[in-house]
C-alpha atoms as a PDB file:
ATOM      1  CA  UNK A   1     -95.963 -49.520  42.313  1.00  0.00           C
ATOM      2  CA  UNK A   2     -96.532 -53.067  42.496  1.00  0.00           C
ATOM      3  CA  UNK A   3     -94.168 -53.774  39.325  1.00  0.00           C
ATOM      4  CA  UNK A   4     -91.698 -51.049  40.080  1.00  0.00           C
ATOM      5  CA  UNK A   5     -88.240 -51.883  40.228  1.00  0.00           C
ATOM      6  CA  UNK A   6     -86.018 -51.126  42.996  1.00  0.00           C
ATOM      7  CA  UNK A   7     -84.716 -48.033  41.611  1.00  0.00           C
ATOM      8  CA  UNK A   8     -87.642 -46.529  40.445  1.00  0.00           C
ATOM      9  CA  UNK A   9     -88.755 -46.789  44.246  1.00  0.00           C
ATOM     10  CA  UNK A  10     -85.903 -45.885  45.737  1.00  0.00           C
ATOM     11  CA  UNK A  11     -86.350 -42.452  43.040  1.00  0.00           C
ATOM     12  CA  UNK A  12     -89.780 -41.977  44.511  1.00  0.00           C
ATOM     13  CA  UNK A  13     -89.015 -42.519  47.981  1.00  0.00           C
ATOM     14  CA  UNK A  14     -86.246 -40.096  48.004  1.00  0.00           C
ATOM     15  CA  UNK A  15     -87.904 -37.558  46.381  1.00  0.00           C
ATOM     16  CA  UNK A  16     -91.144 -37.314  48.006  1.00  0.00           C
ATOM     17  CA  UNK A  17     -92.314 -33.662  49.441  1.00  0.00           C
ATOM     18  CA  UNK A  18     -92.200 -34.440  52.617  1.00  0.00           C
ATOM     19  CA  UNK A  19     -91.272 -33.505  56.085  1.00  0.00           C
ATOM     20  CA  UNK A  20     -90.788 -35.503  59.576  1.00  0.00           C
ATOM     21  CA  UNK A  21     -92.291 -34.005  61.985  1.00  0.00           C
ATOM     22  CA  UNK A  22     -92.506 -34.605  65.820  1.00  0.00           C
ATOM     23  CA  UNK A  23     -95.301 -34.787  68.614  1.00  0.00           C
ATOM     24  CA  UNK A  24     -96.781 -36.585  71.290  1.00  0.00           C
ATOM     25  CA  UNK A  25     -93.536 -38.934  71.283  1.00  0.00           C
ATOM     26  CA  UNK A  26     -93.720 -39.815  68.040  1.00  0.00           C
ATOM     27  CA  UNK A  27     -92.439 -39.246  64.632  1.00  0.00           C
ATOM     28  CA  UNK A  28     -94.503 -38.738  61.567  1.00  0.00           C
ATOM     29  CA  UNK A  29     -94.122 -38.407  57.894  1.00  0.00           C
ATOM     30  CA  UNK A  30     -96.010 -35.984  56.242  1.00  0.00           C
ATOM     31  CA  UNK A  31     -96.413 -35.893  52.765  1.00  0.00           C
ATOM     32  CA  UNK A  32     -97.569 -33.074  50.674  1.00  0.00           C
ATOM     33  CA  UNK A  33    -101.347 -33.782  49.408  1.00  0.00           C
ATOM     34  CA  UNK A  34    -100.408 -32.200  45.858  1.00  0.00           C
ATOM     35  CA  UNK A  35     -97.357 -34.940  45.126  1.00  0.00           C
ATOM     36  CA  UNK A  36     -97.961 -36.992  42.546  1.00  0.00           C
ATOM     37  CA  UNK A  37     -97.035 -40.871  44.824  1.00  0.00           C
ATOM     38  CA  UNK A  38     -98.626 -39.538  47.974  1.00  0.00           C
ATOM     39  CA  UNK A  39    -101.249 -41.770  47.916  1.00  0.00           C
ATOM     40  CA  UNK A  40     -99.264 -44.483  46.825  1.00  0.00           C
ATOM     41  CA  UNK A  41     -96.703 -44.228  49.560  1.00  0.00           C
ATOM     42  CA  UNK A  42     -99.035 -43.979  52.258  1.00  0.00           C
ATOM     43  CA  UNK A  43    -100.853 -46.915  51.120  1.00  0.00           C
ATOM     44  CA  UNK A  44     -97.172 -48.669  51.156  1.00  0.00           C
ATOM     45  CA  UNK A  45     -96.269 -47.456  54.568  1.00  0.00           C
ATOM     46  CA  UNK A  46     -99.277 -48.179  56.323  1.00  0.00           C
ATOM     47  CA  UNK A  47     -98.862 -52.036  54.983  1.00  0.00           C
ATOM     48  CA  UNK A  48     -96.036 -52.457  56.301  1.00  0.00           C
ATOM     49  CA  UNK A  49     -97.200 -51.212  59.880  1.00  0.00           C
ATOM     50  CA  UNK A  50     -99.945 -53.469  59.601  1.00  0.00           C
ATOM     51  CA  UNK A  51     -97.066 -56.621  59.758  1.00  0.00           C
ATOM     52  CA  UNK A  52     -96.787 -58.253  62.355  1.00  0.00           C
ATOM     53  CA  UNK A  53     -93.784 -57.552  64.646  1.00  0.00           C
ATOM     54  CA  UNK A  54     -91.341 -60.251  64.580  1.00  0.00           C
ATOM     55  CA  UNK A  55     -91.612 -62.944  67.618  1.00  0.00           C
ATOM     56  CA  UNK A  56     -88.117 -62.815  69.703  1.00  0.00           C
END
């Protein structure tokens, strides 16, 4: 994923077996354990919640 070009992630962001759900006030994403990126876009989402939030 790290050489992937903007289409290609666009594709597997798109297309990813998932569903939002809702609880406790928040929103999650929940992807399907058997999809072939899973672990790929969980690694990619939880990097970019580790950034730090933007000082204002």
């Amino acid at each position: 994923m790290a050489t992937a070009e903007p289409k290609k992630l666009r594709y597997r962001l798109l297309h990813a077996a998932a569903r939002i759900t809702r609880g406790g006030r928040r929103l999650r994403l929940r992807i399907a354990a058997t999809w072939p990126w899973g672990h790929e876009l969980i690694n990619a989402f939880t990097r970019l919640a580790a950034l730090p939030r933007p000082a204002t």
